[in-house]
C-alpha atoms as a PDB file:
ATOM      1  CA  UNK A   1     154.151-111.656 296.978  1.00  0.00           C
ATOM      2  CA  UNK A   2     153.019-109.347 299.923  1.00  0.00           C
ATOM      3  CA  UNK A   3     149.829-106.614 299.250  1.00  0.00           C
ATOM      4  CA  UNK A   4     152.468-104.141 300.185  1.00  0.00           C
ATOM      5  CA  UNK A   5     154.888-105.078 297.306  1.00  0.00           C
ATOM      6  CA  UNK A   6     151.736-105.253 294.948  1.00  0.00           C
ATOM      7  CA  UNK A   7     150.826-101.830 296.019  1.00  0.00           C
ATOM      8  CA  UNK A   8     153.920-100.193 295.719  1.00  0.00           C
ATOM      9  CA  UNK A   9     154.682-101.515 292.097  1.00  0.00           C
ATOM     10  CA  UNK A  10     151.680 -99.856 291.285  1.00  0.00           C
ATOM     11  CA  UNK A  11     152.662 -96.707 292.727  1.00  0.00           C
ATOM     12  CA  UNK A  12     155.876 -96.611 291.022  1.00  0.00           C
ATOM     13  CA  UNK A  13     153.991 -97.309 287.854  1.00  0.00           C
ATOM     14  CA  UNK A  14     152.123 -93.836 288.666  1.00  0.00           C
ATOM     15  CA  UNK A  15     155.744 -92.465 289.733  1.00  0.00           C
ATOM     16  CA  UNK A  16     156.361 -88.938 287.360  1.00  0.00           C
ATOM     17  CA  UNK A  17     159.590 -90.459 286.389  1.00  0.00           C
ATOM     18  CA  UNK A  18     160.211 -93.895 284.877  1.00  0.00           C
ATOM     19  CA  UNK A  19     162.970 -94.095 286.159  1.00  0.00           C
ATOM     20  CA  UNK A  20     162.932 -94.205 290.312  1.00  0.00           C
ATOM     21  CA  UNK A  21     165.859 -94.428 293.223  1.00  0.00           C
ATOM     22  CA  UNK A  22     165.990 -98.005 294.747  1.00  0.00           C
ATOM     23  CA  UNK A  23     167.107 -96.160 297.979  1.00  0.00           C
ATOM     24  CA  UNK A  24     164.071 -94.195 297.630  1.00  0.00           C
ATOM     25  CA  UNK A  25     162.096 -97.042 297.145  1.00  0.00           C
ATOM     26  CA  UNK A  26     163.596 -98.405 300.126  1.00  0.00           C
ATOM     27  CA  UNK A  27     162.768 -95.616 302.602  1.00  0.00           C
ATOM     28  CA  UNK A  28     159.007 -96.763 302.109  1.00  0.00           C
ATOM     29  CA  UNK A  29     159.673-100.246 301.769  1.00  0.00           C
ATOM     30  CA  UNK A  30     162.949-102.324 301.996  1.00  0.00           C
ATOM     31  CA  UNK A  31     161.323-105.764 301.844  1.00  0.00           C
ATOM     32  CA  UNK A  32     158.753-104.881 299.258  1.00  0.00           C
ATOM     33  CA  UNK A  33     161.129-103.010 296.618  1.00  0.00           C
ATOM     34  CA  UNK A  34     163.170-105.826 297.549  1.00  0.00           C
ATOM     35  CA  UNK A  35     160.743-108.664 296.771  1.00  0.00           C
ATOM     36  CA  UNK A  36     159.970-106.758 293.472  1.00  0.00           C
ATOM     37  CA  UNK A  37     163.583-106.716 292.430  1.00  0.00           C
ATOM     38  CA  UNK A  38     163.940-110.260 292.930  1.00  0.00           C
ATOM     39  CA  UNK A  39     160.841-110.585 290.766  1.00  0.00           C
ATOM     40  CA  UNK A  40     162.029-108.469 287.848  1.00  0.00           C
ATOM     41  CA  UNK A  41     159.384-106.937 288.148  1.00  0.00           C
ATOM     42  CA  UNK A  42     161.638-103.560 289.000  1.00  0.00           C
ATOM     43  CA  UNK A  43     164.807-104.006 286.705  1.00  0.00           C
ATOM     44  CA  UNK A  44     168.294-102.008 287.189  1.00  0.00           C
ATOM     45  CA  UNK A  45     167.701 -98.423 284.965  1.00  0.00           C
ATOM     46  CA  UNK A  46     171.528 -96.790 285.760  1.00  0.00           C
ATOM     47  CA  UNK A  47     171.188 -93.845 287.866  1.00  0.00           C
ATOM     48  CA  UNK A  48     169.486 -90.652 289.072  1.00  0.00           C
ATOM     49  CA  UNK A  49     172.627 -88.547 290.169  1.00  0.00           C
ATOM     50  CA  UNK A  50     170.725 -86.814 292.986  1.00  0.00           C
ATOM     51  CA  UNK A  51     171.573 -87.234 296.789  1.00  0.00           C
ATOM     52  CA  UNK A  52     170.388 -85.108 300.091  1.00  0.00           C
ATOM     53  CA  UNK A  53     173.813 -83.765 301.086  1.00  0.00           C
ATOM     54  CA  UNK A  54     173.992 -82.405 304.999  1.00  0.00           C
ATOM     55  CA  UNK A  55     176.016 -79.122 305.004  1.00  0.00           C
ATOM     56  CA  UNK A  56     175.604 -76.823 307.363  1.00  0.00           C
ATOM     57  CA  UNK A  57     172.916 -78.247 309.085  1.00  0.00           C
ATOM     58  CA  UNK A  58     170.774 -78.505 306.590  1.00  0.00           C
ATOM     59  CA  UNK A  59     169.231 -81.110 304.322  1.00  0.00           C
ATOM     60  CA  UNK A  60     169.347 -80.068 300.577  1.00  0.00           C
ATOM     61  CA  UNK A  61     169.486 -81.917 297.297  1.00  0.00           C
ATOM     62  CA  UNK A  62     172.663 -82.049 295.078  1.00  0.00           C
ATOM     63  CA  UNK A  63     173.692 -83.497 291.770  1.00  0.00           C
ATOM     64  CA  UNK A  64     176.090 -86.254 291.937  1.00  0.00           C
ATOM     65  CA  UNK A  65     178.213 -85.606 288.953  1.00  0.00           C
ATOM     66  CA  UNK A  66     180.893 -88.542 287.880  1.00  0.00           C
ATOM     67  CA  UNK A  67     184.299 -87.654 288.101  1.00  0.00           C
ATOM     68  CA  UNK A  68     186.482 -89.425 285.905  1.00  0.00           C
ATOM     69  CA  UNK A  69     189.981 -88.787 288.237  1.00  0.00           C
ATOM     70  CA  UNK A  70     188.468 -91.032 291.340  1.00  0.00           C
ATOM     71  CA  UNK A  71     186.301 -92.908 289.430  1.00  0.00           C
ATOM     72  CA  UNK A  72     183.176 -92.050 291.608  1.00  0.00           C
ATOM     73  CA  UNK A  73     179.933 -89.923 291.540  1.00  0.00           C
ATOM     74  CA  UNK A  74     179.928 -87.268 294.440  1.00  0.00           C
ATOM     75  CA  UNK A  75     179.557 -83.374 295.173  1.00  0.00           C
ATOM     76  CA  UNK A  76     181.404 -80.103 296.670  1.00  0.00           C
ATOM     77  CA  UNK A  77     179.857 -79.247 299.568  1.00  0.00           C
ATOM     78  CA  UNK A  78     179.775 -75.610 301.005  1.00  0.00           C
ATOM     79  CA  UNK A  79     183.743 -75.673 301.587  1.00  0.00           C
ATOM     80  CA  UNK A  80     184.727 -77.143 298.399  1.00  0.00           C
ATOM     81  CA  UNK A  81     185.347 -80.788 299.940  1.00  0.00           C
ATOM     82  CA  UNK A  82     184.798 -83.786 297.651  1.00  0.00           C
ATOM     83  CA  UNK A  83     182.202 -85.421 298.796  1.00  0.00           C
ATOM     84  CA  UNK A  84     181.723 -89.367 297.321  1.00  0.00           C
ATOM     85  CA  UNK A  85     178.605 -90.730 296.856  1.00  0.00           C
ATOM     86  CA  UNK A  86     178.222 -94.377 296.296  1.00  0.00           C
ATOM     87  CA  UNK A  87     176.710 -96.554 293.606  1.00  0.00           C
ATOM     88  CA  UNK A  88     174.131 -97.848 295.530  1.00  0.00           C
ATOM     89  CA  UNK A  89     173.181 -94.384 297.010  1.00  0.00           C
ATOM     90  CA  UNK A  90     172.192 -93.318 293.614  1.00  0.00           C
ATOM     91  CA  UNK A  91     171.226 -96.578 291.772  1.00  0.00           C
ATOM     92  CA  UNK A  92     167.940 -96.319 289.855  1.00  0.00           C
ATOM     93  CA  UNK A  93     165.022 -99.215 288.461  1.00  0.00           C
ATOM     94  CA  UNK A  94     162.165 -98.787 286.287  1.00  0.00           C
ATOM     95  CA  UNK A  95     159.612-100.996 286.559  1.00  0.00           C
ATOM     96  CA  UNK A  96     159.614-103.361 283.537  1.00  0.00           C
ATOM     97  CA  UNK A  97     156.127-102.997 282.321  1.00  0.00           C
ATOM     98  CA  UNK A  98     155.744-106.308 279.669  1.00  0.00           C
ATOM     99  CA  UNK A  99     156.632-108.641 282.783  1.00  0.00           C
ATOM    100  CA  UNK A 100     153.780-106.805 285.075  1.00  0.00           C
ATOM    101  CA  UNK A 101     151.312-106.512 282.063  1.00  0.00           C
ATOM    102  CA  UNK A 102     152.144-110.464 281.493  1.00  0.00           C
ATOM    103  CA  UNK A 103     151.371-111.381 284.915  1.00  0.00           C
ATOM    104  CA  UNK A 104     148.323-109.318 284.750  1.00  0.00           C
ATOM    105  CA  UNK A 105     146.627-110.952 282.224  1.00  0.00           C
ATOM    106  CA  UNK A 106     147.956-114.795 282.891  1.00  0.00           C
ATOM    107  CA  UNK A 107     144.496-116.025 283.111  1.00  0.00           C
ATOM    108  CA  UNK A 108     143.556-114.472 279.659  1.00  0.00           C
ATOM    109  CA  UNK A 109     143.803-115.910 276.333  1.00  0.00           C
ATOM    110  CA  UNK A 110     145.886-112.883 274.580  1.00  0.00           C
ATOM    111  CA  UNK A 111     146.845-112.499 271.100  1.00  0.00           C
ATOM    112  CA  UNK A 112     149.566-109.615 270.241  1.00  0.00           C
ATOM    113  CA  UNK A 113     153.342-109.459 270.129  1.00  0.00           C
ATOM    114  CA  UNK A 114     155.259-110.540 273.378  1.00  0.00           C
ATOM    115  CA  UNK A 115     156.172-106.803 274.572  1.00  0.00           C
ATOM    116  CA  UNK A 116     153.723-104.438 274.610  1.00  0.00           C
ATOM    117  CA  UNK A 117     153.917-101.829 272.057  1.00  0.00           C
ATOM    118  CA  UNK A 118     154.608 -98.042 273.075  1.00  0.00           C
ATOM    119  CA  UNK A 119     151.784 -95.765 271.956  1.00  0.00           C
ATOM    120  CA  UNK A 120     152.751 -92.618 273.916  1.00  0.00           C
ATOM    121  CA  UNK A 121     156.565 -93.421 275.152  1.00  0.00           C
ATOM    122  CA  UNK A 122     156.719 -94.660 278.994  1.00  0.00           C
ATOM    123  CA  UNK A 123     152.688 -93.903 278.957  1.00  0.00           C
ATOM    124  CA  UNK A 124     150.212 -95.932 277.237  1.00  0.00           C
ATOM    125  CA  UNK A 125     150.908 -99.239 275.769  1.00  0.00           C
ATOM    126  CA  UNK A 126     148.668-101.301 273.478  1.00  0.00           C
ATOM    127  CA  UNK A 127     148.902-104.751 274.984  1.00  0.00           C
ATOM    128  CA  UNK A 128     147.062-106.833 272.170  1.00  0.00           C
ATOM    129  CA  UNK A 129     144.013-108.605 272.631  1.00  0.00           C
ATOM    130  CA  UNK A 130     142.243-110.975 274.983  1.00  0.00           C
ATOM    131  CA  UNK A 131     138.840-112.875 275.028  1.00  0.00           C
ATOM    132  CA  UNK A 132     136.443-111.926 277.475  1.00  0.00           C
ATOM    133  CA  UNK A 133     133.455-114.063 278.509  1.00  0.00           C
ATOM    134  CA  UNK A 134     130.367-111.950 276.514  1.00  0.00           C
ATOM    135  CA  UNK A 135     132.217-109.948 274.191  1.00  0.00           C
ATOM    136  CA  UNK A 136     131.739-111.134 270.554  1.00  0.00           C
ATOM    137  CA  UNK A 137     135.091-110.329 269.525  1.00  0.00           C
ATOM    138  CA  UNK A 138     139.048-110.668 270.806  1.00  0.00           C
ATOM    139  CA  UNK A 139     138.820-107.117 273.115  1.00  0.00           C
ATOM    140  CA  UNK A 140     141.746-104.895 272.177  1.00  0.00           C
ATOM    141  CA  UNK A 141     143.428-104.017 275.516  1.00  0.00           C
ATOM    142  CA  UNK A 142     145.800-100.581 276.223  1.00  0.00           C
ATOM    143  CA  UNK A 143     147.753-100.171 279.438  1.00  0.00           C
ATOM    144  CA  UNK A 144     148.219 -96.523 280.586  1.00  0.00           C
ATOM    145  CA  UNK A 145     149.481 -94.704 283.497  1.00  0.00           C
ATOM    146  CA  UNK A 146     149.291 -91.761 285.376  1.00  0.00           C
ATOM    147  CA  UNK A 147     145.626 -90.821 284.349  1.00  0.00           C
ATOM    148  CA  UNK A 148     145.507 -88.347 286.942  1.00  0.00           C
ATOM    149  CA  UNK A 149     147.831 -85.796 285.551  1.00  0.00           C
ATOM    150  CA  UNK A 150     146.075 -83.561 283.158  1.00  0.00           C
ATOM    151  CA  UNK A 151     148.454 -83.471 280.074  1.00  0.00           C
ATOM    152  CA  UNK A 152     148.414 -87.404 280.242  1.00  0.00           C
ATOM    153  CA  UNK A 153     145.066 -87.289 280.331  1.00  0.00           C
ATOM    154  CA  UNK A 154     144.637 -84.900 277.299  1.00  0.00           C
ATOM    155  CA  UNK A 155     146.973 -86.654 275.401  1.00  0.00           C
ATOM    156  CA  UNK A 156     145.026 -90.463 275.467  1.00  0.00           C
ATOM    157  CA  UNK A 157     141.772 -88.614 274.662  1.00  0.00           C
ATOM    158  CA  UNK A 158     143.262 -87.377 271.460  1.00  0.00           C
ATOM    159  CA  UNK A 159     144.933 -91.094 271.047  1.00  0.00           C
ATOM    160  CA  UNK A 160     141.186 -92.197 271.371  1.00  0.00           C
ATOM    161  CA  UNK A 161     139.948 -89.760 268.551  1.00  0.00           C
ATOM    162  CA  UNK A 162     142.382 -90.920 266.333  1.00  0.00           C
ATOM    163  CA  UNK A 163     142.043 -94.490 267.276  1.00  0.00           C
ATOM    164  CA  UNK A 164     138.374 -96.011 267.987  1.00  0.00           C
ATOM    165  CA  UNK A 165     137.668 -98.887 269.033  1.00  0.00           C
ATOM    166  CA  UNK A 166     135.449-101.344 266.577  1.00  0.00           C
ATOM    167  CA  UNK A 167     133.129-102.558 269.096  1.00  0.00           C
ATOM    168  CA  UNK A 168     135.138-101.896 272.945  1.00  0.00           C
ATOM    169  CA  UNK A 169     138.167-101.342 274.632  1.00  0.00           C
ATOM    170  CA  UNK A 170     139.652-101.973 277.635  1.00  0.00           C
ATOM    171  CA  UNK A 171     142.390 -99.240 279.013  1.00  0.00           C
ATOM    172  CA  UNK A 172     143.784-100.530 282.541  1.00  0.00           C
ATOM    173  CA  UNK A 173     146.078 -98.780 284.217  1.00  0.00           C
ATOM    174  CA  UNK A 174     148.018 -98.547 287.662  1.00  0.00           C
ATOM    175  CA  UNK A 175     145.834 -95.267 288.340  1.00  0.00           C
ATOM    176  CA  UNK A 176     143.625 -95.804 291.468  1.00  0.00           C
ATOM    177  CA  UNK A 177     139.755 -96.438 290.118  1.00  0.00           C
ATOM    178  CA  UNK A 178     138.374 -93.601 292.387  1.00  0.00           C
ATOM    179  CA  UNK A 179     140.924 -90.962 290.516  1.00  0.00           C
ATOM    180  CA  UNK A 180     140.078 -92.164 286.883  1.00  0.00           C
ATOM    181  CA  UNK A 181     138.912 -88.691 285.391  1.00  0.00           C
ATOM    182  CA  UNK A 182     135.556 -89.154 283.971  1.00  0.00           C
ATOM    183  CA  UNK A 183     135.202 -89.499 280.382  1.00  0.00           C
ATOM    184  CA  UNK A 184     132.728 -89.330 277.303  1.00  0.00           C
ATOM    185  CA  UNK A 185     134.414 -92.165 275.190  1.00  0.00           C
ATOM    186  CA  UNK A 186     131.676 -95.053 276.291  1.00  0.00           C
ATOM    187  CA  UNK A 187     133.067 -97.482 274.269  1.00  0.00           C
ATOM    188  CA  UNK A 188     136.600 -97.313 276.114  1.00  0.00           C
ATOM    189  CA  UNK A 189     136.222 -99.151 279.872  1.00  0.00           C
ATOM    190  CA  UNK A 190     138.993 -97.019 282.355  1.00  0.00           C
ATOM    191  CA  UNK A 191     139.816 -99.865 285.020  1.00  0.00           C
ATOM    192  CA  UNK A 192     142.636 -99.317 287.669  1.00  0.00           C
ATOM    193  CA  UNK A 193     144.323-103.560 287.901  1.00  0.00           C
ATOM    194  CA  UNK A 194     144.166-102.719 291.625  1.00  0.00           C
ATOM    195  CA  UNK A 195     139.961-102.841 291.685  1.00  0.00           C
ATOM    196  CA  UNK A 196     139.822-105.977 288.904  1.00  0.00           C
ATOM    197  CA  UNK A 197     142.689-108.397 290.477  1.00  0.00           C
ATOM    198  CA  UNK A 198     141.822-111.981 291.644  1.00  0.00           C
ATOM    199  CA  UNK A 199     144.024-111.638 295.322  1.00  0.00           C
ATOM    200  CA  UNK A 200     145.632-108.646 296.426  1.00  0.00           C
ATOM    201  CA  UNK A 201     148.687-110.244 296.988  1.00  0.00           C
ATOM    202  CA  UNK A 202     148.457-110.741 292.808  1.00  0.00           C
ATOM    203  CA  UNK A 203     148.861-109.270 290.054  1.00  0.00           C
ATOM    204  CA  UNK A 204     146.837-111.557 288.032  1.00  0.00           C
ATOM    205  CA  UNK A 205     143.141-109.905 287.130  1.00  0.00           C
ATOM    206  CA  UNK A 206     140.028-112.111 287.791  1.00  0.00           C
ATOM    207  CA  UNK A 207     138.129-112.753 284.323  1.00  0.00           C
ATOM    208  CA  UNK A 208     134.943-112.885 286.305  1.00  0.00           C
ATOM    209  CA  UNK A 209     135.682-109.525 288.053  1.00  0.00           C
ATOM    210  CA  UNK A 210     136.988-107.730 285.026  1.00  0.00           C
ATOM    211  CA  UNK A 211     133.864-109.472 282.932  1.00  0.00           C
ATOM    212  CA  UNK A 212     131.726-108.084 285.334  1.00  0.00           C
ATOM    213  CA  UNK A 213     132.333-104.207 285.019  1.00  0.00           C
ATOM    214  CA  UNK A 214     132.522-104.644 281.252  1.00  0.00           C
ATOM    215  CA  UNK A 215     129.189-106.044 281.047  1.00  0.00           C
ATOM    216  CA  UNK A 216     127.436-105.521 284.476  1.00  0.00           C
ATOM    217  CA  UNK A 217     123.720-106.179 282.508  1.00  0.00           C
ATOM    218  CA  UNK A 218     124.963-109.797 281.624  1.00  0.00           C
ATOM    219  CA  UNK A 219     126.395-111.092 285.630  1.00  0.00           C
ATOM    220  CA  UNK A 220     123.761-112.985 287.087  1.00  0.00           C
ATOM    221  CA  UNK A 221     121.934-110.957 289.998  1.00  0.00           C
ATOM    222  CA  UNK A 222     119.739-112.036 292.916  1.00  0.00           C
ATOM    223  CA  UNK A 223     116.902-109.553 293.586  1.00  0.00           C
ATOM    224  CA  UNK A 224     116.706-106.850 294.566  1.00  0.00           C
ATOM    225  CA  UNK A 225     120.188-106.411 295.241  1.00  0.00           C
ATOM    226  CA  UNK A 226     123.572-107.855 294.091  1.00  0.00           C
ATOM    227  CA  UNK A 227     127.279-106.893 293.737  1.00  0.00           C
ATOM    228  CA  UNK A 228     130.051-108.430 292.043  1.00  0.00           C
ATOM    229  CA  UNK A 229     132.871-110.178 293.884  1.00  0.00           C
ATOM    230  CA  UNK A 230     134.995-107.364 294.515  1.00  0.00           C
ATOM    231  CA  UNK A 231     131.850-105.204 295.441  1.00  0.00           C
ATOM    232  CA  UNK A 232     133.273-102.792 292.820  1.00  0.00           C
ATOM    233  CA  UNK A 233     129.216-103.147 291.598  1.00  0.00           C
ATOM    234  CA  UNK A 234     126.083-103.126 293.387  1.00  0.00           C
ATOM    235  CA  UNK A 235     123.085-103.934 291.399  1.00  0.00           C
ATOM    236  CA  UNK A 236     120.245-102.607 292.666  1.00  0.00           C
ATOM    237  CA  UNK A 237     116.211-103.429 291.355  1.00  0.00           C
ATOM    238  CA  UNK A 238     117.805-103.138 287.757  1.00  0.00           C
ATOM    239  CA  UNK A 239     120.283-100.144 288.607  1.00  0.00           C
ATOM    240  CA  UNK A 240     123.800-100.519 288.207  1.00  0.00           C
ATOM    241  CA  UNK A 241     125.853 -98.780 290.622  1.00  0.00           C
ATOM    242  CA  UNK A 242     129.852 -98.418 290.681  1.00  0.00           C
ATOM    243  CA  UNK A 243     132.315 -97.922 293.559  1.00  0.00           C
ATOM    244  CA  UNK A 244     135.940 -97.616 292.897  1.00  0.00           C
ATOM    245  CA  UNK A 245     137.343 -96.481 296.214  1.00  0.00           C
ATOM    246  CA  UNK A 246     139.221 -99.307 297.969  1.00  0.00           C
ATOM    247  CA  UNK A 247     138.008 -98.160 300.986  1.00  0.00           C
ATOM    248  CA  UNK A 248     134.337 -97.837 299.824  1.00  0.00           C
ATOM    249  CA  UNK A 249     134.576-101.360 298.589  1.00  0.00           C
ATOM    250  CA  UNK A 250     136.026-102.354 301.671  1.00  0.00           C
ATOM    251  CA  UNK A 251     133.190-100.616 303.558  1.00  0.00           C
ATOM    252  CA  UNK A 252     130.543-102.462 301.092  1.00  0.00           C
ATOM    253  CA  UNK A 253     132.078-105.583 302.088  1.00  0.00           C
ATOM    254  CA  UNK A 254     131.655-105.417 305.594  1.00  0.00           C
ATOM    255  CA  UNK A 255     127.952-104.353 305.252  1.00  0.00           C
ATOM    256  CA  UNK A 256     126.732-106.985 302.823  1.00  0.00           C
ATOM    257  CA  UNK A 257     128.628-110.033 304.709  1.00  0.00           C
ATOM    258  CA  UNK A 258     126.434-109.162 307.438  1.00  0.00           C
ATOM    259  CA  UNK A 259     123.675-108.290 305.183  1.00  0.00           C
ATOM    260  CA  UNK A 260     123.806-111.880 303.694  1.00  0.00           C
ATOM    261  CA  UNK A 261     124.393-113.369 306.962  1.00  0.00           C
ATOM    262  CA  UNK A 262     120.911-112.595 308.125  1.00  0.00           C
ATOM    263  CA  UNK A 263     122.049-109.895 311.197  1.00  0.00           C
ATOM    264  CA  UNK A 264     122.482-107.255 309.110  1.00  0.00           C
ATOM    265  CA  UNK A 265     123.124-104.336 311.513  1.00  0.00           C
ATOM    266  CA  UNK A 266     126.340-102.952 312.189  1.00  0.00           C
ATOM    267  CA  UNK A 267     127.633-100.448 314.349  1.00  0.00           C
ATOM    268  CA  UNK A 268     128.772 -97.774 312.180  1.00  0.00           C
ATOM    269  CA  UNK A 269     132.052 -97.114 313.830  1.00  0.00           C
ATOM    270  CA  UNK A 270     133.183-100.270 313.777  1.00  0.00           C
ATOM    271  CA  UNK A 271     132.500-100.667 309.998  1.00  0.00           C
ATOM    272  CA  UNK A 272     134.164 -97.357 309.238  1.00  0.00           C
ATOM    273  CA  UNK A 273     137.222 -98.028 311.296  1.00  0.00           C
ATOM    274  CA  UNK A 274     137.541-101.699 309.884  1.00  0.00           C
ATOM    275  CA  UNK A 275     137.417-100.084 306.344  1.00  0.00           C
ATOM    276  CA  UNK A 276     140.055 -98.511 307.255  1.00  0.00           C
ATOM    277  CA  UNK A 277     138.813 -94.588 307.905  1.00  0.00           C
ATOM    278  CA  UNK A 278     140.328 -92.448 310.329  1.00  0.00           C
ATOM    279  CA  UNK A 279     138.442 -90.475 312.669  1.00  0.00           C
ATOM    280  CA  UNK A 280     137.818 -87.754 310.965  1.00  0.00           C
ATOM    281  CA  UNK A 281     135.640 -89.655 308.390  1.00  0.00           C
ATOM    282  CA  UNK A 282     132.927 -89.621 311.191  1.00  0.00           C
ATOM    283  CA  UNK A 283     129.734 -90.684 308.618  1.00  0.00           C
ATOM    284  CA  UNK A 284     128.654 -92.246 305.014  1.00  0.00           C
ATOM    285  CA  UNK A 285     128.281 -88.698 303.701  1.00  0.00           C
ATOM    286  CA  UNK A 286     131.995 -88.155 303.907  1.00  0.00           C
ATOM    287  CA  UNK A 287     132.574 -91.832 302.647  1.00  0.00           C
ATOM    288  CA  UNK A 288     130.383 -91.156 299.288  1.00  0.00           C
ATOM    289  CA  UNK A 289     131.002 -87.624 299.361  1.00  0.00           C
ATOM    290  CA  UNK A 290     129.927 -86.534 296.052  1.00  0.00           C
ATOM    291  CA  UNK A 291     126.944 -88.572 295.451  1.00  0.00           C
ATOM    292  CA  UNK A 292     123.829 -89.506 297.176  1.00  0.00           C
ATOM    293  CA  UNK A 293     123.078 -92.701 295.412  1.00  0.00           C
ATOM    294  CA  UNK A 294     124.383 -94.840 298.101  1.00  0.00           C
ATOM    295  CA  UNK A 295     121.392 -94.049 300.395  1.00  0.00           C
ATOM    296  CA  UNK A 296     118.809 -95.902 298.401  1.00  0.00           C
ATOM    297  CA  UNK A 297     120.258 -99.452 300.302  1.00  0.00           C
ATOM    298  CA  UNK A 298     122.112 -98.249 302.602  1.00  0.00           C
ATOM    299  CA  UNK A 299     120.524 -96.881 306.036  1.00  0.00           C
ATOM    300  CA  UNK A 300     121.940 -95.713 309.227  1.00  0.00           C
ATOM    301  CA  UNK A 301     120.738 -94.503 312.935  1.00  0.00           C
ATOM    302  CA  UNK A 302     121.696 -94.321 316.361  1.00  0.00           C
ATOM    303  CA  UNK A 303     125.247 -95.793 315.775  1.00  0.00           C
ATOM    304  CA  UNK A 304     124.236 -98.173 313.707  1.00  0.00           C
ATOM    305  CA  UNK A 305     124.382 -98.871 309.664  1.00  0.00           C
ATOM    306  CA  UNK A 306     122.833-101.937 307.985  1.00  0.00           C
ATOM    307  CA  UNK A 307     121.856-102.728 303.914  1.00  0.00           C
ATOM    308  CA  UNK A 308     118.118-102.456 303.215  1.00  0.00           C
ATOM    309  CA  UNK A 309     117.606-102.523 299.342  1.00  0.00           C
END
């Protein structure tokens, strides 16, 4: 399966509705909401009975409505014509969330029933338990999504409260890593799939990655500086550091292949553009914007940006 069909199941997993337009879909990508269908991964859901009708020049949204006498969904426009709207014009999917949690967790030895079980309906799912290299126990796993809307948010804290973990939890969800609210419950690890997966072309997460930002202290390090595979984690003379940005990571990437390498300077542009940055991200300050802990191994001047730990 394509990045692009990986990426946009995830942002229909974030969608506000669980229930989303295959022609919608479509407009951003035909092949990937395509590829998904044939994957069940998106499943037929009925409809959403709402078109953009042209009348009068002007693009505006109407509600199909069925009628029984010509056995179609359509609208009145402006003039009182019958307007018919087809089937596949308003045909809806959801995605089907136990096949993509499944396929998430392949590598994992999990325990729990075969679906996952609702906790807060079309939310957050508890998903059972898996074994993770350094945990002492089976780690009970959640699935949630759309951490970045407030009332969501809200609403799995007070799950938390009422529901501790023993020891630790793990609470993935389709929610990119670098818009994860921050959070006082230690003992429950927020990981977006997208920064833990074992190919972007996958769904499947890496154990080793997924190990890694559960227990960063226990990965094996060279000194004075190390990151994890996905350079989600830089470990630096004893410091752990995390990065959830794609980009950032992407960025991080670039700099330590050439920092292992042995020719460790880059020219700056060329890392930012290759990150994937536009122009107006012009320096690291707007990359890590927010923090400042970046600068203690990472150095730039005249153009150019290498690692120095």
């Amino acid at each position: 399966m394509s990045k692009r069909a990986i990426d946009l199941l995830l942002r229909a997993m974030e969608a506000r509705s669980a229930s989303l337009q295959v022609s919608a879909l479509h407009q951003v990508s035909r092949a990937a909401t395509d590829a998904l269908l044939k994957a069940n991964l998106l499943v037929p859901n009925g409809h959403v009975p709402v078109v953009a009708g042209m009348d009068d020049y002007e693009d505006e949204p109407f509600e199909a409505i069925w009628s029984a006498e010509l056995k179609s969904f359509g609208y009145h426009d402006s003039i009182g014509r019958w307007i018919t709207v087809t089937d596949q014009d308003i045909a809806a999917c959801r995605v089907d969330c136990g096949l993509a949690l499944a396929k998430m967790l392949v590598a994992f030895e999990r325990a729990g029933p075969s679906r996952p079980t609702p906790l807060i309906a079309d939310l957050i799912w508890d998903v059972g338990t898996i074994k993770l290299a350094g945990a002492k126990a089976p780690v009970p796993v959640w699935f949630a999504r759309r951490l970045i809307d407030p009332r969501v948010w809200a609403q799995l804290e007070a799950l938390i409260a009422r529901k501790p973990p023993h020891e630790i939890r793990i609470i993935l969800t389709s929610t990119a890593g670098g818009r994860i609210p921050e959070t006082s419950q230690k003992r429950n690890h927020f990981i977006s799939v997208a920064d833990v997966a074992s190919d972007p072309t996958k769904l499947a997460i890496s154990p080793q990655v997924l190990g890694a930002r559960v227990f960063p202290g226990q990965a094996q390090r060279r000194f004075p500086i190390d990151h994890s595979d996905d350079y989600g984690i830089v470990w630096l003379r004893g410091e752990t550091l995390t990065f959830g940005s794609d980009k950032q990571r992407q960025l991080l990437g670039l700099l330590f292949d050439a920092y292992w390498s042995g020719s460790p300077v880059c020219r700056t542009a060329v890392v930012l553009f290759e990150a994937g940055y536009g122009d107006s991200t012009n320096a690291f300050s707007k990359v890590f914007s927010g923090r400042d802990d970046w600068r203690s191994f990472i150095k730039y001047a005249d153009g150019n940006c290498w690692i120095e730990p």
